[in-house]
PDB file of N, CA and C in Angstrom:
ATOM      1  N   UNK A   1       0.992  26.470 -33.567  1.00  0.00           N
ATOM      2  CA  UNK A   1       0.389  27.206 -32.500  1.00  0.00           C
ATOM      3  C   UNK A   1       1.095  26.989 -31.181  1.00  0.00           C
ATOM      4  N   UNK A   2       0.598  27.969 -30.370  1.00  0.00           N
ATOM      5  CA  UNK A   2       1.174  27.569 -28.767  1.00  0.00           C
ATOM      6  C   UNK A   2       0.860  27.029 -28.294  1.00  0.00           C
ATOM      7  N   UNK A   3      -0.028  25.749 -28.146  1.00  0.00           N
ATOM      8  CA  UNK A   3      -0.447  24.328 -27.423  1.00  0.00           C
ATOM      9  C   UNK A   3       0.105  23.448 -28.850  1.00  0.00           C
ATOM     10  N   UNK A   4       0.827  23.307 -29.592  1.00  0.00           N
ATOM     11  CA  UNK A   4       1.303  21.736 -30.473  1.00  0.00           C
ATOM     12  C   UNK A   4       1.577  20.386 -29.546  1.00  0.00           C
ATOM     13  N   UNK A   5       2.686  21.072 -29.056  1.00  0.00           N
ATOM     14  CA  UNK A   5       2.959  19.744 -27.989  1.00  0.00           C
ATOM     15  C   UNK A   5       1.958  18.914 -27.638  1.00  0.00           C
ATOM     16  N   UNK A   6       1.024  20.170 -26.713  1.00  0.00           N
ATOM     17  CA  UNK A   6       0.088  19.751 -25.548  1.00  0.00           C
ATOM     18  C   UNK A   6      -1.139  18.854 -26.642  1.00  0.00           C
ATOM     19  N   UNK A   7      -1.296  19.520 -28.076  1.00  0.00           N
ATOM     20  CA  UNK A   7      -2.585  18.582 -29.018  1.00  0.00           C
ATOM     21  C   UNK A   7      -2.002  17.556 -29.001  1.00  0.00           C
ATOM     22  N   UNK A   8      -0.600  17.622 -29.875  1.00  0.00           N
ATOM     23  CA  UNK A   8      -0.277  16.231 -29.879  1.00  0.00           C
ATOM     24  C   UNK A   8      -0.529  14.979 -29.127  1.00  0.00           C
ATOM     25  N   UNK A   9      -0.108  15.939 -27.662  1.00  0.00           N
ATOM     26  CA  UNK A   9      -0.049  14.692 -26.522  1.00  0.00           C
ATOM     27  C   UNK A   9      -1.715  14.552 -26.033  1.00  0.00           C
ATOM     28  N   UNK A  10      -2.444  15.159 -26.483  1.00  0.00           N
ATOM     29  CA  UNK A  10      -4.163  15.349 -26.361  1.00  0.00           C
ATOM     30  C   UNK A  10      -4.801  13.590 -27.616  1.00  0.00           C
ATOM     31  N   UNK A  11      -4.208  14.363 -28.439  1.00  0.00           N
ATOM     32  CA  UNK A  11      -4.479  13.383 -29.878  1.00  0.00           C
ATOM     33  C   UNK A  11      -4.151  11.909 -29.438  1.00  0.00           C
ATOM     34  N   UNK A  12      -2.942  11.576 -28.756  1.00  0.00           N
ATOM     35  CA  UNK A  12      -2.017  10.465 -29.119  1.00  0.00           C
ATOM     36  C   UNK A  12      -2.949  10.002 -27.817  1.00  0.00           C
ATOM     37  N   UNK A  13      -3.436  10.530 -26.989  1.00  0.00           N
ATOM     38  CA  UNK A  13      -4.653  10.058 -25.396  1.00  0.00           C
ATOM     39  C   UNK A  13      -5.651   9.739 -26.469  1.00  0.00           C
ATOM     40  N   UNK A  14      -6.549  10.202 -26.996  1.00  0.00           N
ATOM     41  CA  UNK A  14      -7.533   9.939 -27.645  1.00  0.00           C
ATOM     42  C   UNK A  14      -7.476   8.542 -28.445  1.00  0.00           C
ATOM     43  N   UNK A  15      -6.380   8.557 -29.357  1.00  0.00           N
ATOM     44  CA  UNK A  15      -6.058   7.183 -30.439  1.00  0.00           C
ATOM     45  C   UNK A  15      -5.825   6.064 -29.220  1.00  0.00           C
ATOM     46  N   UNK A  16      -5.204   6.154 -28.277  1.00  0.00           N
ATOM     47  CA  UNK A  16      -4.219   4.866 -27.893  1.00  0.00           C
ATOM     48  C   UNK A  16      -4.763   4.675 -26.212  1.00  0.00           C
ATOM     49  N   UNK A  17      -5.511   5.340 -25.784  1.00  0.00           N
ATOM     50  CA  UNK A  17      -5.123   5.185 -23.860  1.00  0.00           C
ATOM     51  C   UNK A  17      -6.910   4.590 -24.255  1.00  0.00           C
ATOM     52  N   UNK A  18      -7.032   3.862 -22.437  1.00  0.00           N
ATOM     53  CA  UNK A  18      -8.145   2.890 -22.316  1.00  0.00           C
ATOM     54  C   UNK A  18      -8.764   3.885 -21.273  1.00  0.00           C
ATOM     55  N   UNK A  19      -8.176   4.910 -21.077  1.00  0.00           N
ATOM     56  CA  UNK A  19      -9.012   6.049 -19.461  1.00  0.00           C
ATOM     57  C   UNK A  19     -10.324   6.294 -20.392  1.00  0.00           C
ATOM     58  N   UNK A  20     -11.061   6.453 -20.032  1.00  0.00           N
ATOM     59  CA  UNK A  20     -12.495   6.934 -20.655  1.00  0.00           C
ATOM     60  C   UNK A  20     -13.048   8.494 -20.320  1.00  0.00           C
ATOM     61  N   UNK A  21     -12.116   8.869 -19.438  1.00  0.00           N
ATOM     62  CA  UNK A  21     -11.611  10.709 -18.558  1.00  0.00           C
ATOM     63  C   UNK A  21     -10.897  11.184 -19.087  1.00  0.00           C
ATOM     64  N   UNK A  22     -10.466  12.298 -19.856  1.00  0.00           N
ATOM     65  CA  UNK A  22      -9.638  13.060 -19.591  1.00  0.00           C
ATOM     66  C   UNK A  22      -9.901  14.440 -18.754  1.00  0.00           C
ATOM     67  N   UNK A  23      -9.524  14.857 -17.559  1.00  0.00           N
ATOM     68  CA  UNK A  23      -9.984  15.818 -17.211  1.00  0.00           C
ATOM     69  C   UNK A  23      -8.974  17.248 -17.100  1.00  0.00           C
ATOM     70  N   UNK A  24      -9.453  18.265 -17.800  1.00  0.00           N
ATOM     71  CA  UNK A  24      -8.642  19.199 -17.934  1.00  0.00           C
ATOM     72  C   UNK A  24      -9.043  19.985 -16.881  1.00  0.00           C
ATOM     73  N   UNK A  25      -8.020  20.842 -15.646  1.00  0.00           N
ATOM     74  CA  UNK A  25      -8.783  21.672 -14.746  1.00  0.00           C
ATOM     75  C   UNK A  25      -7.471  22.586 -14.831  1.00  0.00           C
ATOM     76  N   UNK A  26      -7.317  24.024 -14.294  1.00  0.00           N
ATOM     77  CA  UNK A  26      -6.733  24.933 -13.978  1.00  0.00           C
ATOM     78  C   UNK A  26      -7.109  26.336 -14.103  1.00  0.00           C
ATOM     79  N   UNK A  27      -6.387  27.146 -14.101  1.00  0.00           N
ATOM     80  CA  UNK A  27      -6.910  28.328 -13.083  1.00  0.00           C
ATOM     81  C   UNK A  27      -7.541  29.126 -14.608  1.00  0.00           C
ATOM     82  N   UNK A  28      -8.478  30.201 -14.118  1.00  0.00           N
ATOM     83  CA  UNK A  28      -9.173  30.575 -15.153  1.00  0.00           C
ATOM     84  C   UNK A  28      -7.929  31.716 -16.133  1.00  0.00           C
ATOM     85  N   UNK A  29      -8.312  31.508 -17.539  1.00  0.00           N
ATOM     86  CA  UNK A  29      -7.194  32.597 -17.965  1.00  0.00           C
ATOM     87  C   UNK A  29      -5.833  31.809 -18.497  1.00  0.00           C
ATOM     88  N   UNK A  30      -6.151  30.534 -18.011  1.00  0.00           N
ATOM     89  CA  UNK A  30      -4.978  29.937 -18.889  1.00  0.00           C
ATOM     90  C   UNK A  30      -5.310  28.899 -20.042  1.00  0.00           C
ATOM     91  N   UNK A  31      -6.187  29.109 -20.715  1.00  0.00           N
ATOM     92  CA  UNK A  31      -6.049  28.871 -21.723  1.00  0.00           C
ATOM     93  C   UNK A  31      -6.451  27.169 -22.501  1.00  0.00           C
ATOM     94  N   UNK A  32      -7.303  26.893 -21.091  1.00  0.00           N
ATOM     95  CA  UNK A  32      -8.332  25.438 -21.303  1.00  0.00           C
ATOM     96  C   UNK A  32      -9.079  25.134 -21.805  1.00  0.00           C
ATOM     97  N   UNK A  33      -9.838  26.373 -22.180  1.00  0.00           N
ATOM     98  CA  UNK A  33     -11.220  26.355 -23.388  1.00  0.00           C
ATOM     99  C   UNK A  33     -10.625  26.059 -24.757  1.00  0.00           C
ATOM    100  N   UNK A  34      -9.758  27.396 -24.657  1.00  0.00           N
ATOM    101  CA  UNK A  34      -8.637  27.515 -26.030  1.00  0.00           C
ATOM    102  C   UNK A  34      -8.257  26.093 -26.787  1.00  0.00           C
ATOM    103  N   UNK A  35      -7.418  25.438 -25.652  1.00  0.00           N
ATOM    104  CA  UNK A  35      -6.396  24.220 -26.012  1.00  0.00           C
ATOM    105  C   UNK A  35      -7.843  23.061 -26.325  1.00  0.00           C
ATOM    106  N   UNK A  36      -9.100  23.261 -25.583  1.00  0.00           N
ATOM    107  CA  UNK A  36     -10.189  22.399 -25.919  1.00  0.00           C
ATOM    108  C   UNK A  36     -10.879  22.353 -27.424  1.00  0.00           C
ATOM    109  N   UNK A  37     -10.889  23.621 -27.349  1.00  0.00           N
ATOM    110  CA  UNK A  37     -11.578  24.123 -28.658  1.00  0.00           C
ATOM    111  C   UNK A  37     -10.469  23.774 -29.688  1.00  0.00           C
ATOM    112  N   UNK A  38      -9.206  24.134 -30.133  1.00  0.00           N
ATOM    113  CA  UNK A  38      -8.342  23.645 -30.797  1.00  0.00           C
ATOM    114  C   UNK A  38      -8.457  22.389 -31.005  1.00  0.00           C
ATOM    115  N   UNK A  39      -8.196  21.099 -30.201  1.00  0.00           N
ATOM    116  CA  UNK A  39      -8.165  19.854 -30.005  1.00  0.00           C
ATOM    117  C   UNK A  39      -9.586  19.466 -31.038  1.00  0.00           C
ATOM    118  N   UNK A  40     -10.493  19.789 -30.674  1.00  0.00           N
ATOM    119  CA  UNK A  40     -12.455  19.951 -31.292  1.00  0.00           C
ATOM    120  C   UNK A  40     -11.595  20.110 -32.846  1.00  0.00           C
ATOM    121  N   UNK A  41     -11.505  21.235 -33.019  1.00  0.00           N
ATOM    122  CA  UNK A  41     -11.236  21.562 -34.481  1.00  0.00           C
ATOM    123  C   UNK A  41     -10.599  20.732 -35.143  1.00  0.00           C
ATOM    124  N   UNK A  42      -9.351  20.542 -34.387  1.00  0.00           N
ATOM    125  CA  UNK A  42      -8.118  18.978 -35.325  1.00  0.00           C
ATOM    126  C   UNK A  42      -8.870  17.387 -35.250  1.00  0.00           C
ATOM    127  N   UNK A  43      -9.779  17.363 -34.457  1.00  0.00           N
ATOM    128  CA  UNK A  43     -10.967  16.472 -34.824  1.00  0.00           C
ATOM    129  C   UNK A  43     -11.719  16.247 -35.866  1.00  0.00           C
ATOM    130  N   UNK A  44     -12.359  17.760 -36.182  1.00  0.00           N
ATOM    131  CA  UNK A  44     -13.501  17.932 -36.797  1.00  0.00           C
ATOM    132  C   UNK A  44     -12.340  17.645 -38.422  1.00  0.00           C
ATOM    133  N   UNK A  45     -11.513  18.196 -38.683  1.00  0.00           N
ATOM    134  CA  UNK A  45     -10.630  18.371 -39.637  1.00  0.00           C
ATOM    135  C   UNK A  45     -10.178  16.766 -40.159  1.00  0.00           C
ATOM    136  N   UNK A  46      -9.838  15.710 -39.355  1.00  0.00           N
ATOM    137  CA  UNK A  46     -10.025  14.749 -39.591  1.00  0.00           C
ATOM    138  C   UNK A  46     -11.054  13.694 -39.643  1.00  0.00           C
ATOM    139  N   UNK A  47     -11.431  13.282 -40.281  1.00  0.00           N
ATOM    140  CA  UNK A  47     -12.480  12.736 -40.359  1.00  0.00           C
ATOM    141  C   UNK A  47     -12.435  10.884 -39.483  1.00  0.00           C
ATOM    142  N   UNK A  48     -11.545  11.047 -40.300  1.00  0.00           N
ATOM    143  CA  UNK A  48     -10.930   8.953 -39.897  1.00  0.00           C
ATOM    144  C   UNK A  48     -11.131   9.171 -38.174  1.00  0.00           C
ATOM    145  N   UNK A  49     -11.225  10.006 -37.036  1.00  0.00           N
ATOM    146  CA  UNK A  49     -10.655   9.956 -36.260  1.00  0.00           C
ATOM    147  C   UNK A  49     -12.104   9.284 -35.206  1.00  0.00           C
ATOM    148  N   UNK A  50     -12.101   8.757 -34.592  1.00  0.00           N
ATOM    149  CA  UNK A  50     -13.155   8.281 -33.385  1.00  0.00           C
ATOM    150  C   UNK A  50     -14.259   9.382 -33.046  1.00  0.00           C
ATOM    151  N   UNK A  51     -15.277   9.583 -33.490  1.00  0.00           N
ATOM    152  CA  UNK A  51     -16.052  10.070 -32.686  1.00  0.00           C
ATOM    153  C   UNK A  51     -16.248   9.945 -31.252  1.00  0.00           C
ATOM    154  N   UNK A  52     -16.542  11.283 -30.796  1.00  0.00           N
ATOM    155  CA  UNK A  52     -16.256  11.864 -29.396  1.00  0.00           C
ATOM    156  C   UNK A  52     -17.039  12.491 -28.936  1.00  0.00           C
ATOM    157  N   UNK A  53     -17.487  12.580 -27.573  1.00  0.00           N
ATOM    158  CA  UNK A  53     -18.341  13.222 -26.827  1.00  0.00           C
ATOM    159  C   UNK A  53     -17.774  13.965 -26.221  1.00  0.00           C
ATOM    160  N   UNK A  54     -17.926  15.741 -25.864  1.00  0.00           N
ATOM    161  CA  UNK A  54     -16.831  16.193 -25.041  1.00  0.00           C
ATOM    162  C   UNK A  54     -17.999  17.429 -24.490  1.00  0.00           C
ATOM    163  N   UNK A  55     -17.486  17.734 -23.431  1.00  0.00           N
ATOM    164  CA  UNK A  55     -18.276  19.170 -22.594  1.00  0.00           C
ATOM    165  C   UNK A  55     -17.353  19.912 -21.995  1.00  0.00           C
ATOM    166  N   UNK A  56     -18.223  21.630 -22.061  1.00  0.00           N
ATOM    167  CA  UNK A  56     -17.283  21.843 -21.059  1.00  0.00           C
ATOM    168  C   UNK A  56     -18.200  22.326 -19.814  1.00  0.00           C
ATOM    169  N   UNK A  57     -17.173  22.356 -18.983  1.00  0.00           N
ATOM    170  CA  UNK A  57     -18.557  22.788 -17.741  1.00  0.00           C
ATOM    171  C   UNK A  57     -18.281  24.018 -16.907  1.00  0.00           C
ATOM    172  N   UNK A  58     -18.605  25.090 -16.621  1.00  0.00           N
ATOM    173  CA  UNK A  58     -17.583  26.422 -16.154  1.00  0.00           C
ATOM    174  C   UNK A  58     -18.677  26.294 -14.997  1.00  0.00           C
ATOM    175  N   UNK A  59     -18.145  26.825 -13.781  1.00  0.00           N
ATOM    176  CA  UNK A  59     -18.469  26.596 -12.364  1.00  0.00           C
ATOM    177  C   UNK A  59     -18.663  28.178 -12.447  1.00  0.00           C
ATOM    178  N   UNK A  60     -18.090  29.189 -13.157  1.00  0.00           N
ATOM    179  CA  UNK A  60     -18.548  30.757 -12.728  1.00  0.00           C
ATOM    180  C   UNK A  60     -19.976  30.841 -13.095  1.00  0.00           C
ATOM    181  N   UNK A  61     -20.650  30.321 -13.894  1.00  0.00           N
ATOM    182  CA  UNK A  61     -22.111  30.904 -14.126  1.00  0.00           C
ATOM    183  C   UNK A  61     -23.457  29.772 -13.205  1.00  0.00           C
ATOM    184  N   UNK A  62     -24.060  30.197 -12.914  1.00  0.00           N
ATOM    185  CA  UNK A  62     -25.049  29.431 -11.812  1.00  0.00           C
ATOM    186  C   UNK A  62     -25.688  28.317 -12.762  1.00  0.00           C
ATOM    187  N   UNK A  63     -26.263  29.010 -14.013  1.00  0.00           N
ATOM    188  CA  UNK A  63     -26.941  28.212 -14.909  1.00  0.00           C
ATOM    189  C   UNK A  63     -26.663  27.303 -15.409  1.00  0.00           C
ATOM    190  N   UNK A  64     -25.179  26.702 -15.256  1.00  0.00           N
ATOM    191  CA  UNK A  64     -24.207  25.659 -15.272  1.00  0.00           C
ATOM    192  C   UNK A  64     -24.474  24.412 -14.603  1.00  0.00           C
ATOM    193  N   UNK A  65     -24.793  24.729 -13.343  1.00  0.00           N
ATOM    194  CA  UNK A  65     -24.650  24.540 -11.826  1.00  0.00           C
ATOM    195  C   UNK A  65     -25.434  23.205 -11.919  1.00  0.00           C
ATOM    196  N   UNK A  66     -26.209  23.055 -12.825  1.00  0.00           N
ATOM    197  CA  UNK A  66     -27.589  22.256 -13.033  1.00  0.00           C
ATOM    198  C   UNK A  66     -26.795  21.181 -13.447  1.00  0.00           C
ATOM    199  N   UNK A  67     -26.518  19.682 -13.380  1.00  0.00           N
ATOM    200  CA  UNK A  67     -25.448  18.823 -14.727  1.00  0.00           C
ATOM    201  C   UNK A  67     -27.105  18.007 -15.424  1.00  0.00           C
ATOM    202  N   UNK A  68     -28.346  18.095 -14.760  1.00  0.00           N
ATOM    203  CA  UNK A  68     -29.006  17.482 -15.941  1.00  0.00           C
ATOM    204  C   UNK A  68     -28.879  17.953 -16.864  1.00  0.00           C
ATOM    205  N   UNK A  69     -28.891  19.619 -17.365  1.00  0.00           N
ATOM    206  CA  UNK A  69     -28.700  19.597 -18.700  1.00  0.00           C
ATOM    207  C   UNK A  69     -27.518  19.101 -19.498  1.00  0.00           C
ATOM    208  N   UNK A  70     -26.259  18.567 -18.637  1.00  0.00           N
ATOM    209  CA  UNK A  70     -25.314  17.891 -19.041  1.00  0.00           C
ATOM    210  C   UNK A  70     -25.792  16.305 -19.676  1.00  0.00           C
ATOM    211  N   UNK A  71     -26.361  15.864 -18.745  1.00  0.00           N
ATOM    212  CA  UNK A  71     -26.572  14.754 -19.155  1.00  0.00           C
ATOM    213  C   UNK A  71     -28.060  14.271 -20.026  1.00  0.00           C
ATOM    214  N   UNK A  72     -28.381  15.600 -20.378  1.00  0.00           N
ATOM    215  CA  UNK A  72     -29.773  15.174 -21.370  1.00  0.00           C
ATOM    216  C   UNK A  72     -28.856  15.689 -22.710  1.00  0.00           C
ATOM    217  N   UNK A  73     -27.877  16.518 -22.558  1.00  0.00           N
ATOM    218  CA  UNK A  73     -26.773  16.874 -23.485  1.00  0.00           C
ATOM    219  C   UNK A  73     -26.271  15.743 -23.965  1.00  0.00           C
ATOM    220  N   UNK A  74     -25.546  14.834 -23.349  1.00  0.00           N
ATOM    221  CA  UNK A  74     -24.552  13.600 -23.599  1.00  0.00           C
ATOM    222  C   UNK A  74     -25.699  12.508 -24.316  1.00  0.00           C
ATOM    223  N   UNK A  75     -26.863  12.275 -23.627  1.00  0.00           N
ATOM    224  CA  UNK A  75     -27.721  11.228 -24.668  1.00  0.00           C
ATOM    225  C   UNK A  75     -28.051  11.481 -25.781  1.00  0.00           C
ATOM    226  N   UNK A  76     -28.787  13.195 -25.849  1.00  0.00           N
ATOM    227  CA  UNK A  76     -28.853  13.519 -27.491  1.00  0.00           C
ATOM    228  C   UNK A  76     -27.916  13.012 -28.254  1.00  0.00           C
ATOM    229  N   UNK A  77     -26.682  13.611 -27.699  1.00  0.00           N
ATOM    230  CA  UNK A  77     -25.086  13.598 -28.600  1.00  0.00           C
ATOM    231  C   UNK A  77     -25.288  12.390 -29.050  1.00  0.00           C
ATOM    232  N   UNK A  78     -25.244  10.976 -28.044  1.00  0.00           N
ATOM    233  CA  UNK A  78     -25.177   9.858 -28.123  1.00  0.00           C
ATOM    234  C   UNK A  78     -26.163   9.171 -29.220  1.00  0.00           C
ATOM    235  N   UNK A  79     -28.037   9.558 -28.775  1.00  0.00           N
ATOM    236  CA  UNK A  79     -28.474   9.125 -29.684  1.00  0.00           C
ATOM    237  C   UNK A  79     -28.907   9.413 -31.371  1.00  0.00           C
ATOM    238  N   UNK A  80     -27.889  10.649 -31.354  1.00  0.00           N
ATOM    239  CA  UNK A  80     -27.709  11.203 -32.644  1.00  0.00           C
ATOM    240  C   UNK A  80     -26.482  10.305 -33.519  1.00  0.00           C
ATOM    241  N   UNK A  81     -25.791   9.769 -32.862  1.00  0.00           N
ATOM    242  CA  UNK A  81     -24.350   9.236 -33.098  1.00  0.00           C
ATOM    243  C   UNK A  81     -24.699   7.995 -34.140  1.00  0.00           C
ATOM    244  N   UNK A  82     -25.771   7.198 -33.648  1.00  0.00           N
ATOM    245  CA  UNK A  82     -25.618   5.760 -34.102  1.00  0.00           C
ATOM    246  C   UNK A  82     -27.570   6.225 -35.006  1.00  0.00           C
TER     247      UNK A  82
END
């Protein structure tokens, strides 16, 4: 595909780096959901790999705007996990 590189170098952050952030930002239309959603999938496809918590958050819709539902999001995730 046309992000390989960019998974790779997504994947090899995930296995090996101690940041607990990765933050993806740029302009709308290029292709951040895409390269997110891809990354999700080569996850889901491996199994061995670290479970992960990930969001996305889009600033165009108001209903967004709110982050508690982010963060009543992230505990479910969490207390579904263990």
């Amino acid at each position: 595909g046309t992000h390989k590189e960019t998974i790779q170098y997504l994947l090899m952050w995930i296995m090996d780096c101690d940041d607990s952030v990765l933050w993806c930002s740029g302009l709308a239309g290029t292709g951040k959901s895409s390269l997110v959603g891809t990354l999700h999938n080569c996850l889901c496809l491996d199994m061995s790999c670290h479970s992960h918590v990930a969001a996305f958050i889009r600033y165009d819709r108001t209903s967004y705007w709110d982050s508690s539902g982010l963060i009543t999001f992230i505990a479910y995730s969490l207390a579904m996990f263990n």
